[in-house]
PDB file of N, CA and C in Angstrom:
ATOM      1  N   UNK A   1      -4.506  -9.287 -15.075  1.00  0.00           N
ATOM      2  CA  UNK A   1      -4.636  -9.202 -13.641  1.00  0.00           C
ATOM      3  C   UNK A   1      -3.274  -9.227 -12.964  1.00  0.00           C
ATOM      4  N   UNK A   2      -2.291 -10.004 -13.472  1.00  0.00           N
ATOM      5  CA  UNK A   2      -0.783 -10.292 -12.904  1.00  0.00           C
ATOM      6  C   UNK A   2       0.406  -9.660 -13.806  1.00  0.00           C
ATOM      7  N   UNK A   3       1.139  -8.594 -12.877  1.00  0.00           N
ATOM      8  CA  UNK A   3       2.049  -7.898 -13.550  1.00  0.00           C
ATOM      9  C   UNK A   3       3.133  -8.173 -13.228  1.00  0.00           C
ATOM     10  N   UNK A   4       4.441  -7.622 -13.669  1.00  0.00           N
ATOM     11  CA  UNK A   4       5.768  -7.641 -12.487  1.00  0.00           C
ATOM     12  C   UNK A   4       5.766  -6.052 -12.742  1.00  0.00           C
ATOM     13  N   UNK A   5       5.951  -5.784 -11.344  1.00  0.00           N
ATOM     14  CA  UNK A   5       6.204  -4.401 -11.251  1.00  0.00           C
ATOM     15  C   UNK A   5       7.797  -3.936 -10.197  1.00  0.00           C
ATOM     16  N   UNK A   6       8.065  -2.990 -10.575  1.00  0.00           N
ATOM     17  CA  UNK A   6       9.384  -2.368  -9.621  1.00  0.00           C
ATOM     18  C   UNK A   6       9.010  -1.635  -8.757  1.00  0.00           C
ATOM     19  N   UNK A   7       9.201  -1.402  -7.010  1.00  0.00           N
ATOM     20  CA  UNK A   7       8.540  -0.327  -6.491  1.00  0.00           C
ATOM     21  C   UNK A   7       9.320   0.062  -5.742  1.00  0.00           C
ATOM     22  N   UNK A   8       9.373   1.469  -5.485  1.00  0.00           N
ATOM     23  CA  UNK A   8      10.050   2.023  -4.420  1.00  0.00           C
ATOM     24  C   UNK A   8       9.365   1.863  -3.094  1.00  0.00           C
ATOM     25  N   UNK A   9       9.895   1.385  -2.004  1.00  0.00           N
ATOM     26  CA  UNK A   9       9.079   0.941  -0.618  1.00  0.00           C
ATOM     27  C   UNK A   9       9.886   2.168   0.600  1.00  0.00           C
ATOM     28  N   UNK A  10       9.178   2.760   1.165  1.00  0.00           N
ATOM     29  CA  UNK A  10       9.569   3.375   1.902  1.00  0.00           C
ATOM     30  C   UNK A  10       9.303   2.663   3.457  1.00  0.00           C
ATOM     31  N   UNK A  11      10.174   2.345   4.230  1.00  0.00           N
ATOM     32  CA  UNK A  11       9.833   1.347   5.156  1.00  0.00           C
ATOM     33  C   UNK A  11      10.561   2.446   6.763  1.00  0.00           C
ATOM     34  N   UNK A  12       9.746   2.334   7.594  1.00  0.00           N
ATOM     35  CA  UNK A  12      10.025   3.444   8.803  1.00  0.00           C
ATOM     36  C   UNK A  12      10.591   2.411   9.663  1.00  0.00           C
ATOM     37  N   UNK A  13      11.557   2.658  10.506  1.00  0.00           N
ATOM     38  CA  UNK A  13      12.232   1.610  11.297  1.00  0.00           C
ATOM     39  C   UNK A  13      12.332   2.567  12.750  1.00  0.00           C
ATOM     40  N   UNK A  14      11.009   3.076  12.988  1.00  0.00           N
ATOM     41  CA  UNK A  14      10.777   3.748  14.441  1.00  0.00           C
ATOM     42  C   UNK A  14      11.795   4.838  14.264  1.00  0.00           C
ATOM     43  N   UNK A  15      12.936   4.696  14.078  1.00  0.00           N
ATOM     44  CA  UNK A  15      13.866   6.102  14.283  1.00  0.00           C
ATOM     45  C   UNK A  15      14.215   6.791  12.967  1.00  0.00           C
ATOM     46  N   UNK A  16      14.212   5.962  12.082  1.00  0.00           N
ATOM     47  CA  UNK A  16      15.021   6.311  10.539  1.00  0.00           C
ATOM     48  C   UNK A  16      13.820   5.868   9.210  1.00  0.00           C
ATOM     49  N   UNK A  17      14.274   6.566   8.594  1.00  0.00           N
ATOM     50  CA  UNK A  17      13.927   6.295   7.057  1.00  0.00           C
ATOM     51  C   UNK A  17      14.777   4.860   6.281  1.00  0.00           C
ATOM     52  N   UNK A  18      14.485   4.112   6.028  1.00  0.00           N
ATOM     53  CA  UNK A  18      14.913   3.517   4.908  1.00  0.00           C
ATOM     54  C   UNK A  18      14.702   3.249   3.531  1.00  0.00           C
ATOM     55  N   UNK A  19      15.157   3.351   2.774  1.00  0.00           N
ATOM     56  CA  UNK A  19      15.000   3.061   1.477  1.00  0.00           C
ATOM     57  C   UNK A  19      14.927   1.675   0.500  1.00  0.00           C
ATOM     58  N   UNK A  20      14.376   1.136   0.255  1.00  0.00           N
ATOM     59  CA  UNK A  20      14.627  -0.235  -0.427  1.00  0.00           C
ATOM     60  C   UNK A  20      14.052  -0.252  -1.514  1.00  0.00           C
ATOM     61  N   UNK A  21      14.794  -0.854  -2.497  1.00  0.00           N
ATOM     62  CA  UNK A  21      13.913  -1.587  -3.970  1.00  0.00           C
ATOM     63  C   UNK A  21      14.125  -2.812  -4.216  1.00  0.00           C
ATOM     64  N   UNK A  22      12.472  -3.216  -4.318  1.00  0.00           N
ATOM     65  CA  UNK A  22      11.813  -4.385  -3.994  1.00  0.00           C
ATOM     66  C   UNK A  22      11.620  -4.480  -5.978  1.00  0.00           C
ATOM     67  N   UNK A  23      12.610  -5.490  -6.959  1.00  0.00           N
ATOM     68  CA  UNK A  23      12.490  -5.635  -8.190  1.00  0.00           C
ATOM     69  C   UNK A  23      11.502  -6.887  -8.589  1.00  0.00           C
ATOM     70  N   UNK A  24      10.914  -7.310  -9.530  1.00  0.00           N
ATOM     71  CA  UNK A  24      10.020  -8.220  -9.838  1.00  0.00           C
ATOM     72  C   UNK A  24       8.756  -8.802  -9.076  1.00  0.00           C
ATOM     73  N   UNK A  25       8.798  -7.871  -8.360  1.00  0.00           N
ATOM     74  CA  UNK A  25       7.353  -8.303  -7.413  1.00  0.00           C
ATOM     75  C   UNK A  25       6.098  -8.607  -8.252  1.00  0.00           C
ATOM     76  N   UNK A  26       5.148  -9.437  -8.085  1.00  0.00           N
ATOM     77  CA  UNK A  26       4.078  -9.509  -8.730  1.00  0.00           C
ATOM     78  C   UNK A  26       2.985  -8.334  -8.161  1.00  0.00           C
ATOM     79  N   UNK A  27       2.063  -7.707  -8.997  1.00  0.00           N
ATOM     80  CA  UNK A  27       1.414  -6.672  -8.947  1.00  0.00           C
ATOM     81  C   UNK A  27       0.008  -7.367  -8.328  1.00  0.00           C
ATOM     82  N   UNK A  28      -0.626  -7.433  -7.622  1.00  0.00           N
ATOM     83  CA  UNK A  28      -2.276  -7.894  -7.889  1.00  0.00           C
ATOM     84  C   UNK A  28      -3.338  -6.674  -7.787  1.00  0.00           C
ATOM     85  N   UNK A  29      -4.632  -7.132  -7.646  1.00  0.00           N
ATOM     86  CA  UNK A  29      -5.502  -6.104  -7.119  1.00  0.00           C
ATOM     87  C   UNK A  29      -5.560  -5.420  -5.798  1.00  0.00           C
ATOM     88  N   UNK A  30      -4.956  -6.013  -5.060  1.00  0.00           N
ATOM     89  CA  UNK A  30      -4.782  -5.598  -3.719  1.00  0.00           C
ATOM     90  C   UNK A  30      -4.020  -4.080  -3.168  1.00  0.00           C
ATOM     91  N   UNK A  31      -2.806  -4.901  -4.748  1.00  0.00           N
ATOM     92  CA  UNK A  31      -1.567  -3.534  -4.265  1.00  0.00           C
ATOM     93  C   UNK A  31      -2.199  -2.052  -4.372  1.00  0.00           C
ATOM     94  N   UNK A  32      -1.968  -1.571  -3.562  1.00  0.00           N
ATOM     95  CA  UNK A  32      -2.311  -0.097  -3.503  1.00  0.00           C
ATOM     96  C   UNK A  32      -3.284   0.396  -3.186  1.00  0.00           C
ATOM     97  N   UNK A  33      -4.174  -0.621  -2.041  1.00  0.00           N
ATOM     98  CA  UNK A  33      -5.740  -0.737  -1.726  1.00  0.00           C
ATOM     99  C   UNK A  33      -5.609   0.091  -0.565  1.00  0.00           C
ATOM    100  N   UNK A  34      -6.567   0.475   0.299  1.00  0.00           N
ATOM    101  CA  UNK A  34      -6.551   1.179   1.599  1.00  0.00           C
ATOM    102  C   UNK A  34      -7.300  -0.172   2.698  1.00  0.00           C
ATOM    103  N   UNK A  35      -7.391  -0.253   3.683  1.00  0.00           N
ATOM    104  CA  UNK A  35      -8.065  -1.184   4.626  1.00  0.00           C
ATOM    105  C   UNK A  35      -8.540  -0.938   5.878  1.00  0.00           C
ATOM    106  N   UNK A  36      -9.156  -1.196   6.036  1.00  0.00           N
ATOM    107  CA  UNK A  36      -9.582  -1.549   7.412  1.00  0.00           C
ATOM    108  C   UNK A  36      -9.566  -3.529   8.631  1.00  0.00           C
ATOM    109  N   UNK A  37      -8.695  -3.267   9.070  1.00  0.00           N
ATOM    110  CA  UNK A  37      -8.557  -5.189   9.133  1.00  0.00           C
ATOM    111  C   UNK A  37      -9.651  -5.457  10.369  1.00  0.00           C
ATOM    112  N   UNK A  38     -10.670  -6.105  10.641  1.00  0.00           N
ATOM    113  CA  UNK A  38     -10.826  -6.736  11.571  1.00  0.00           C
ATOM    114  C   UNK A  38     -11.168  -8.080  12.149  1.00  0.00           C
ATOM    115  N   UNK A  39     -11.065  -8.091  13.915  1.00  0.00           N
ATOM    116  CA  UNK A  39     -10.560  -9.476  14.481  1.00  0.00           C
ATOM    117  C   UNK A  39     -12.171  -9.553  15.280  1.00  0.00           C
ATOM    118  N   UNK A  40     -12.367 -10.468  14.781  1.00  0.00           N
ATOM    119  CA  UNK A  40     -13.689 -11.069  15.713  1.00  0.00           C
ATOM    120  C   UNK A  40     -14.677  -9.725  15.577  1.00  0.00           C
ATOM    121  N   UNK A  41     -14.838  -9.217  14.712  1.00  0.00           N
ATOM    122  CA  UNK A  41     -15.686  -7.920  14.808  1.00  0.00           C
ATOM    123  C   UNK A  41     -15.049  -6.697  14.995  1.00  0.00           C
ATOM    124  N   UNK A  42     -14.406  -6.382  15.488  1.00  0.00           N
ATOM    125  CA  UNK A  42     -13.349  -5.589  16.011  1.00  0.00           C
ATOM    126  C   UNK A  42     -12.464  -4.910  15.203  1.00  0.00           C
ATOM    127  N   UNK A  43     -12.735  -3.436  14.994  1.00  0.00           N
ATOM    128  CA  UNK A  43     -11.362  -2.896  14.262  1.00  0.00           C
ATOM    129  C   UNK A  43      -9.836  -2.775  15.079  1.00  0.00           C
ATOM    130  N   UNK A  44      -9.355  -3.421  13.700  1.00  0.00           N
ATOM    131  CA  UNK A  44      -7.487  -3.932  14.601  1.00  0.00           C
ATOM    132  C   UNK A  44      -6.771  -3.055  14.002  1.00  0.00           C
ATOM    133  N   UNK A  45      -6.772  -3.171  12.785  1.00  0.00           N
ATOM    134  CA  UNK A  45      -5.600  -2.120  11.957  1.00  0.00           C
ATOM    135  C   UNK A  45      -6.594  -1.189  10.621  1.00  0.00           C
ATOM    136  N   UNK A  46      -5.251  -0.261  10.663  1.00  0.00           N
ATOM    137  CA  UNK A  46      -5.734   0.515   9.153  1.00  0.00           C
ATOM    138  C   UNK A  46      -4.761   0.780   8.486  1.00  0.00           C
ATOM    139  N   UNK A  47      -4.420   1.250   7.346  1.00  0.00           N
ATOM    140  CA  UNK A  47      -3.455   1.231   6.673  1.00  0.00           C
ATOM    141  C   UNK A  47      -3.512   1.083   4.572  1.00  0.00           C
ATOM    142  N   UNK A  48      -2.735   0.382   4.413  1.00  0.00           N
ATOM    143  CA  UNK A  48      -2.446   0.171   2.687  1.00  0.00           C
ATOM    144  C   UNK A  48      -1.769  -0.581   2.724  1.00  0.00           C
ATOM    145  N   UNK A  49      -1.910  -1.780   1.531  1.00  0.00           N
ATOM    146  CA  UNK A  49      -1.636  -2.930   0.741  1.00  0.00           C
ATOM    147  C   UNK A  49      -0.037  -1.920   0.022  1.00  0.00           C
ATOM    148  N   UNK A  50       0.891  -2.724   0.319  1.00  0.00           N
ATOM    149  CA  UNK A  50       2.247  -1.806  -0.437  1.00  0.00           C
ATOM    150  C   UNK A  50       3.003  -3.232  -1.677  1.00  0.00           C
ATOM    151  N   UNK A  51       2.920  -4.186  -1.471  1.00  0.00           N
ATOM    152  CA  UNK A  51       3.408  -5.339  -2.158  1.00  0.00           C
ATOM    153  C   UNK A  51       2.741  -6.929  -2.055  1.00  0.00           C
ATOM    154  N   UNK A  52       2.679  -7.591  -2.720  1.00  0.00           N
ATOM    155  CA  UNK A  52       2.597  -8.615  -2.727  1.00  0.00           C
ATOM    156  C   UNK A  52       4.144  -9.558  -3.005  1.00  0.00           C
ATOM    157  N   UNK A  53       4.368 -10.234  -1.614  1.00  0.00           N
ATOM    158  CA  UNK A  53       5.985 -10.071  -2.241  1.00  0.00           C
ATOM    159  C   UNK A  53       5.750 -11.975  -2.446  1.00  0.00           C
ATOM    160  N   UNK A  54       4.949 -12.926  -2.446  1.00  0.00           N
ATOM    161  CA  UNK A  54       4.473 -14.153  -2.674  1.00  0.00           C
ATOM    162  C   UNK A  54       3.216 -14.413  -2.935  1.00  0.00           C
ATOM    163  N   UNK A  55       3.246 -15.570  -3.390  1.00  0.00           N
ATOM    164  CA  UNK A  55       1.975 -15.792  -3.582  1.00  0.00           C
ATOM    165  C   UNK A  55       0.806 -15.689  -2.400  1.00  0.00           C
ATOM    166  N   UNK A  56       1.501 -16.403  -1.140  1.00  0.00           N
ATOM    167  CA  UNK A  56       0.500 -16.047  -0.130  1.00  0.00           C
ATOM    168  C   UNK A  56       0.983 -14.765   0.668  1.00  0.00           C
ATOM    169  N   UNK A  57       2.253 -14.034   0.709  1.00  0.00           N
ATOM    170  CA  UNK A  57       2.249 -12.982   1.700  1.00  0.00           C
ATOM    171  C   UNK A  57       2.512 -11.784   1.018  1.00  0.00           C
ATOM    172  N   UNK A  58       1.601 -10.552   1.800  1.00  0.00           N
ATOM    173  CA  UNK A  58       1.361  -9.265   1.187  1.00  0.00           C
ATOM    174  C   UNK A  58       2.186  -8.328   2.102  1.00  0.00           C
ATOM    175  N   UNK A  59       3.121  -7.166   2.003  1.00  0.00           N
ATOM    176  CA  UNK A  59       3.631  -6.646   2.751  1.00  0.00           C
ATOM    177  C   UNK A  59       2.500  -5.343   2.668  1.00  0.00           C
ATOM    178  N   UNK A  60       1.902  -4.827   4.206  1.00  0.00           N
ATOM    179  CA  UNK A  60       1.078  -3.775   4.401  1.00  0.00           C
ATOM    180  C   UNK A  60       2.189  -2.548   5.089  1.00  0.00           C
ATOM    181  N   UNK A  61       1.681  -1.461   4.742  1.00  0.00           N
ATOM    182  CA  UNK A  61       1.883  -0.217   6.134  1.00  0.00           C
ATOM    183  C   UNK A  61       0.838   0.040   6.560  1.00  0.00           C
ATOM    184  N   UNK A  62       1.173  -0.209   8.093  1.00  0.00           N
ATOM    185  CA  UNK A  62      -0.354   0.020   9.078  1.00  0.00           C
ATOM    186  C   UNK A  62      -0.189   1.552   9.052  1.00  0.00           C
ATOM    187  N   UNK A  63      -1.532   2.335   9.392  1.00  0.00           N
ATOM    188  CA  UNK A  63      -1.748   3.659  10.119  1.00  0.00           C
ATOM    189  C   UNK A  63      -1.545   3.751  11.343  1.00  0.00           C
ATOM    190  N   UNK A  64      -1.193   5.565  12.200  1.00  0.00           N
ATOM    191  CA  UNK A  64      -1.856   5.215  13.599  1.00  0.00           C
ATOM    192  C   UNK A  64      -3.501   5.876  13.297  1.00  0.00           C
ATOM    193  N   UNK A  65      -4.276   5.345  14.206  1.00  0.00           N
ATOM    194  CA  UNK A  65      -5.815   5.101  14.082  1.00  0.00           C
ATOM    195  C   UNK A  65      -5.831   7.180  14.479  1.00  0.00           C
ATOM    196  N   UNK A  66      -4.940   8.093  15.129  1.00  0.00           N
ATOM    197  CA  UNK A  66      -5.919   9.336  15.312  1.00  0.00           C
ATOM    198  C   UNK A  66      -5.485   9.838  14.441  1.00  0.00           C
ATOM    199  N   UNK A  67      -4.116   9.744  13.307  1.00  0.00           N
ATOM    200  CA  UNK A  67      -3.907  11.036  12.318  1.00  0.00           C
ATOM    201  C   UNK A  67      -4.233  10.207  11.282  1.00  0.00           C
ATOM    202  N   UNK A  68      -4.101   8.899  10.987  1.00  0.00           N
ATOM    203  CA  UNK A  68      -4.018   7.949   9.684  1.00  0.00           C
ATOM    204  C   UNK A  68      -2.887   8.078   8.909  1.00  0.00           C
ATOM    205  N   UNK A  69      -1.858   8.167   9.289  1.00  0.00           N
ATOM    206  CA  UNK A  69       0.001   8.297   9.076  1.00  0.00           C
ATOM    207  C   UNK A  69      -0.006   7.161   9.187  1.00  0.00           C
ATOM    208  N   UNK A  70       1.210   6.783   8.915  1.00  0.00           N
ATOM    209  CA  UNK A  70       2.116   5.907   8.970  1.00  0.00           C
ATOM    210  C   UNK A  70       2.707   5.613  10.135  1.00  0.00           C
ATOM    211  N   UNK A  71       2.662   4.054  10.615  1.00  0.00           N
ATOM    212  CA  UNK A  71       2.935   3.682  11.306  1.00  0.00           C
ATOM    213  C   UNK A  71       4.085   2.761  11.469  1.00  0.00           C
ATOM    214  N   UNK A  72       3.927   1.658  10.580  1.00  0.00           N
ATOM    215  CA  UNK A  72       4.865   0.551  10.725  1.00  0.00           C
ATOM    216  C   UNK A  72       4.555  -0.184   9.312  1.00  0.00           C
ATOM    217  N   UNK A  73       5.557  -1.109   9.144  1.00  0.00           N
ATOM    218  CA  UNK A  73       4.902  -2.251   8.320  1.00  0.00           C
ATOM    219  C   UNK A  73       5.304  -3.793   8.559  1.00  0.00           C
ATOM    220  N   UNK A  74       4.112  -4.569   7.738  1.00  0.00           N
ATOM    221  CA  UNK A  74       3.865  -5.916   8.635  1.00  0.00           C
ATOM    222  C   UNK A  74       3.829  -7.246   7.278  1.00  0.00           C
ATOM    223  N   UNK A  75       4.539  -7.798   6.942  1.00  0.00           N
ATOM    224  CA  UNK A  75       4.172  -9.164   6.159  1.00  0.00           C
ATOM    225  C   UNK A  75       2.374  -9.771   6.909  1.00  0.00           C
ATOM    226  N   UNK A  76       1.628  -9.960   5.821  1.00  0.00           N
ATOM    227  CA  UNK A  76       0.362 -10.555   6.537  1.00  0.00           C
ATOM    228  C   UNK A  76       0.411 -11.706   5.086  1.00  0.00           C
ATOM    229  N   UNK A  77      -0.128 -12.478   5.639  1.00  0.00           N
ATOM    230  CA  UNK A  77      -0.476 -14.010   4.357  1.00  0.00           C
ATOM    231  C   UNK A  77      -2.227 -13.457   3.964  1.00  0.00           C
ATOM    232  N   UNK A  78      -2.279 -13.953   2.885  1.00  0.00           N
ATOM    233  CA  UNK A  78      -3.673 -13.422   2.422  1.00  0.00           C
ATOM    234  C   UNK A  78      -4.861 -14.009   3.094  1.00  0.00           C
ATOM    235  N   UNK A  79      -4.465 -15.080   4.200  1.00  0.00           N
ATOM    236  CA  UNK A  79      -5.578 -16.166   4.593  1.00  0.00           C
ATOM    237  C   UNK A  79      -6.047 -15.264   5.997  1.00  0.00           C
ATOM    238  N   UNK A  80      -5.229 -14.364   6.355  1.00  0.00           N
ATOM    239  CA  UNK A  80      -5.216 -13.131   7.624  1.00  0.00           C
ATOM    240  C   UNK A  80      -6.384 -11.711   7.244  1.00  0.00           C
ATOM    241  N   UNK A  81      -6.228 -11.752   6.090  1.00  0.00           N
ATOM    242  CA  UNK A  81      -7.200 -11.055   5.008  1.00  0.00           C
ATOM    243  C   UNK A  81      -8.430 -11.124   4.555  1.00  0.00           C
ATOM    244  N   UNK A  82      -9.283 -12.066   5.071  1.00  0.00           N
ATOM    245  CA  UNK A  82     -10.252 -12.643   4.735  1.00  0.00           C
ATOM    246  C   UNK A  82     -11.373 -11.429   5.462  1.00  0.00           C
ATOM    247  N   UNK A  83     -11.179 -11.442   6.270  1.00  0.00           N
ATOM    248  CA  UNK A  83     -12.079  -9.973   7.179  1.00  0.00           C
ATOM    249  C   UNK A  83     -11.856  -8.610   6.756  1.00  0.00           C
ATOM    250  N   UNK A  84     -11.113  -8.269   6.092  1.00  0.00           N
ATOM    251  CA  UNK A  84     -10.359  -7.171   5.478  1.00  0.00           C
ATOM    252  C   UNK A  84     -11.562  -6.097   4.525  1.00  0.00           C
ATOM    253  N   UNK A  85     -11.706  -4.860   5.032  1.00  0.00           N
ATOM    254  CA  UNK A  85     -12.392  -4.262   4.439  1.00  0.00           C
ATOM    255  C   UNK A  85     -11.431  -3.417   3.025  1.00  0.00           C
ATOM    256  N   UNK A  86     -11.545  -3.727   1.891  1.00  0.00           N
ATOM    257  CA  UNK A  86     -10.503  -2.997   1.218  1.00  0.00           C
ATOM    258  C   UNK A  86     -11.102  -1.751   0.434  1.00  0.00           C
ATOM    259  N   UNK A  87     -10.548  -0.647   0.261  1.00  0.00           N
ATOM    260  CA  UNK A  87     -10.947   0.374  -0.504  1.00  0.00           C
ATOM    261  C   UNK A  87     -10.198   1.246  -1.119  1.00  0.00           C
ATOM    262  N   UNK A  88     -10.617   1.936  -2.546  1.00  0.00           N
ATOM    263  CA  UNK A  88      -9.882   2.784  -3.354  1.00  0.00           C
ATOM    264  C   UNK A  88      -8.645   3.771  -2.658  1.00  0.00           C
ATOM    265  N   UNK A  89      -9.671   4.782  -1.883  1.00  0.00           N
ATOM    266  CA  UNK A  89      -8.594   5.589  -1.192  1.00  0.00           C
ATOM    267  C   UNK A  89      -8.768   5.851  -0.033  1.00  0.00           C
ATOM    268  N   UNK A  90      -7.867   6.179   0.423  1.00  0.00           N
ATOM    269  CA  UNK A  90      -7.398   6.690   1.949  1.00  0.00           C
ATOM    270  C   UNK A  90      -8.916   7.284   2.665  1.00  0.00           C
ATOM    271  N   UNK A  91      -9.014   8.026   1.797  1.00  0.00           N
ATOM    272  CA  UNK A  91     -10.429   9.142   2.632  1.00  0.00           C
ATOM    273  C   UNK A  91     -11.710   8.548   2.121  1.00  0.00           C
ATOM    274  N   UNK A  92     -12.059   7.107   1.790  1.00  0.00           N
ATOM    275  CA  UNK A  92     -12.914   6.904   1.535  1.00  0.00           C
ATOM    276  C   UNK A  92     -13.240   5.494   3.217  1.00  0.00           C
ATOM    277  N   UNK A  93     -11.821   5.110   3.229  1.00  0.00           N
ATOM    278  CA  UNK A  93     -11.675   4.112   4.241  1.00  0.00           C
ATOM    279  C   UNK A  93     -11.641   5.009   5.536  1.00  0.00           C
ATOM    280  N   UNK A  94     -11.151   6.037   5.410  1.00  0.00           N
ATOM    281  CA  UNK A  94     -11.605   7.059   6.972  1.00  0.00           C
ATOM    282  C   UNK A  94     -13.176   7.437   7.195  1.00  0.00           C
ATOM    283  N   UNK A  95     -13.535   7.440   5.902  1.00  0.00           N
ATOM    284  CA  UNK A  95     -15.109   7.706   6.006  1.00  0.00           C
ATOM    285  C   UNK A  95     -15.692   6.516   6.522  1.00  0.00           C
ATOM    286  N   UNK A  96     -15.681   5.895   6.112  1.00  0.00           N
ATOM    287  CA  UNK A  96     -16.197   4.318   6.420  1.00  0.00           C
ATOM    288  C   UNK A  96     -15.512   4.077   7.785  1.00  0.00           C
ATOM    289  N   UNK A  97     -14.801   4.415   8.013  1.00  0.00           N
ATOM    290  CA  UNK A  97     -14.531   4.222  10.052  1.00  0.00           C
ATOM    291  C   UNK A  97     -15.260   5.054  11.030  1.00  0.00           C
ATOM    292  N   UNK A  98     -15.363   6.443  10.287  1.00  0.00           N
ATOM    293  CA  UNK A  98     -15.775   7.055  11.436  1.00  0.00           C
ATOM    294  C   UNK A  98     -17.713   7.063  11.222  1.00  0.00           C
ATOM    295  N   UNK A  99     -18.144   6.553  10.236  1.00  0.00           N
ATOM    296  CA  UNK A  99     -19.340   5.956  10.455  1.00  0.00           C
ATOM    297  C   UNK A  99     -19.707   4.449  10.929  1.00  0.00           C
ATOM    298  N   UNK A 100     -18.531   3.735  10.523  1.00  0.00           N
ATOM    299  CA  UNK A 100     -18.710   2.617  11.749  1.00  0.00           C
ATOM    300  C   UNK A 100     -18.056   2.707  13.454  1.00  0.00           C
ATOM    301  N   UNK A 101     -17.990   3.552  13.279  1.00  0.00           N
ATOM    302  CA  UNK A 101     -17.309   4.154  15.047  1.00  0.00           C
ATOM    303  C   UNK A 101     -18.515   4.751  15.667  1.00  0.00           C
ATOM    304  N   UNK A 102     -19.394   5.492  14.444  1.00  0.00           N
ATOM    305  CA  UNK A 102     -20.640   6.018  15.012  1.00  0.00           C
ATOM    306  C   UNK A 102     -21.959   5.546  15.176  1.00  0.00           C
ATOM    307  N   UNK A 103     -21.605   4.514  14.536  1.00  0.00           N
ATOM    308  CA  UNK A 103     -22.564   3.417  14.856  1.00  0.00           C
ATOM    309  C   UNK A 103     -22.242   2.684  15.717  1.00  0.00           C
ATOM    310  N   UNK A 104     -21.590   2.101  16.253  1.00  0.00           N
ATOM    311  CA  UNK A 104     -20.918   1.348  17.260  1.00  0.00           C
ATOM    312  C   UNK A 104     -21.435   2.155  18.672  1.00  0.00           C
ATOM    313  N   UNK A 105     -20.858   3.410  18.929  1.00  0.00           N
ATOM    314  CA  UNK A 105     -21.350   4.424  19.777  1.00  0.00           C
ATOM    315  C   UNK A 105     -22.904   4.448  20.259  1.00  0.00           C
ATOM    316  N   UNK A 106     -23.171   4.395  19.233  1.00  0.00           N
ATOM    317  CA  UNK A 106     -25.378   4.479  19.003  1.00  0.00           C
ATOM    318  C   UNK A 106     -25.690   3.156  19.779  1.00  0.00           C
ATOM    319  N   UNK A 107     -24.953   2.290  19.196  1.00  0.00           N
ATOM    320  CA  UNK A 107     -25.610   0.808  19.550  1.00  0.00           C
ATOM    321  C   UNK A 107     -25.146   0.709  21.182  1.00  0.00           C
ATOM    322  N   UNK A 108     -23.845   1.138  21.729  1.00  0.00           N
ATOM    323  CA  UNK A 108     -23.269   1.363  23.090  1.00  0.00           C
ATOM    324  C   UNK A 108     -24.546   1.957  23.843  1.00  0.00           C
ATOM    325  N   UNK A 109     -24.960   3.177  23.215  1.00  0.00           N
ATOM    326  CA  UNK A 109     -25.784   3.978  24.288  1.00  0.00           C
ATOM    327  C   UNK A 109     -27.510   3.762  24.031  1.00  0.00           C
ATOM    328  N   UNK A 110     -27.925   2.468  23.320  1.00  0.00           N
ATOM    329  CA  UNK A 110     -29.068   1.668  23.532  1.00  0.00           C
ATOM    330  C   UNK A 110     -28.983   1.190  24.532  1.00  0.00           C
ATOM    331  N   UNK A 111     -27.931   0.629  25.151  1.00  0.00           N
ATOM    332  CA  UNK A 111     -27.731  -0.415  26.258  1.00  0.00           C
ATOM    333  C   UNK A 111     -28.142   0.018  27.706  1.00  0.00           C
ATOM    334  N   UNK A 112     -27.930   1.843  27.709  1.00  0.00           N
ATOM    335  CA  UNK A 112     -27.949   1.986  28.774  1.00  0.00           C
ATOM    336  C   UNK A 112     -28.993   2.594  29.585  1.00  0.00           C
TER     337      UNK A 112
END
């Protein structure tokens, strides 16, 4: 289950590219997951699991929510994670949004 792995991290700093290598990181199941995060019910972020750089904190890259690019990236502790929808790939976690977006919608226009 626990590896050390080497990874190349590509990290966006709003204007520039940077480059970094991140050596002996521990590997878990997480790394390389797709997500959906949400707060009180609520979808907050989307994105991918890129490192586990401690035992409790995981470094993510968020998406933006209309193309699913790359956005930013964020240290989160795993206890922030607990609501966290995680999945294989990219287009399986877009599927799973835009049917919970369409359900959400349905349930909106019961109300009215």
């Amino acid at each position: 289950m626990w590896g050390v792995a080497s990874k190349e991290i590509k990290v966006l700093d709003y204007k520039e590219r940077v480059q970094v290598i991140v050596v002996g990181i521990c590997k878990s199941v997480l790394v390389d997951k797709y997500f959906i995060s949400l707060e009180g019910g609520k979808l907050c972020w989307q994105g991918r699991v890129i490192a586990q750089v401690s035992n409790e904190l995981y470094l993510i890259e968020t998406f933006d929510w209309l193309e699913s690019q790359p956005f930013d990236m964020r240290l989160v502790s795993i206890g922030g994670m607990a609501d966290w929808r995680f999945y294989d790939s990219q287009e399986t976690m877009v599927d799973h949004f835009r049917r919970y977006e369409k359900q959400a919608s349905e349930m909106m226009s019961y109300g009215d």
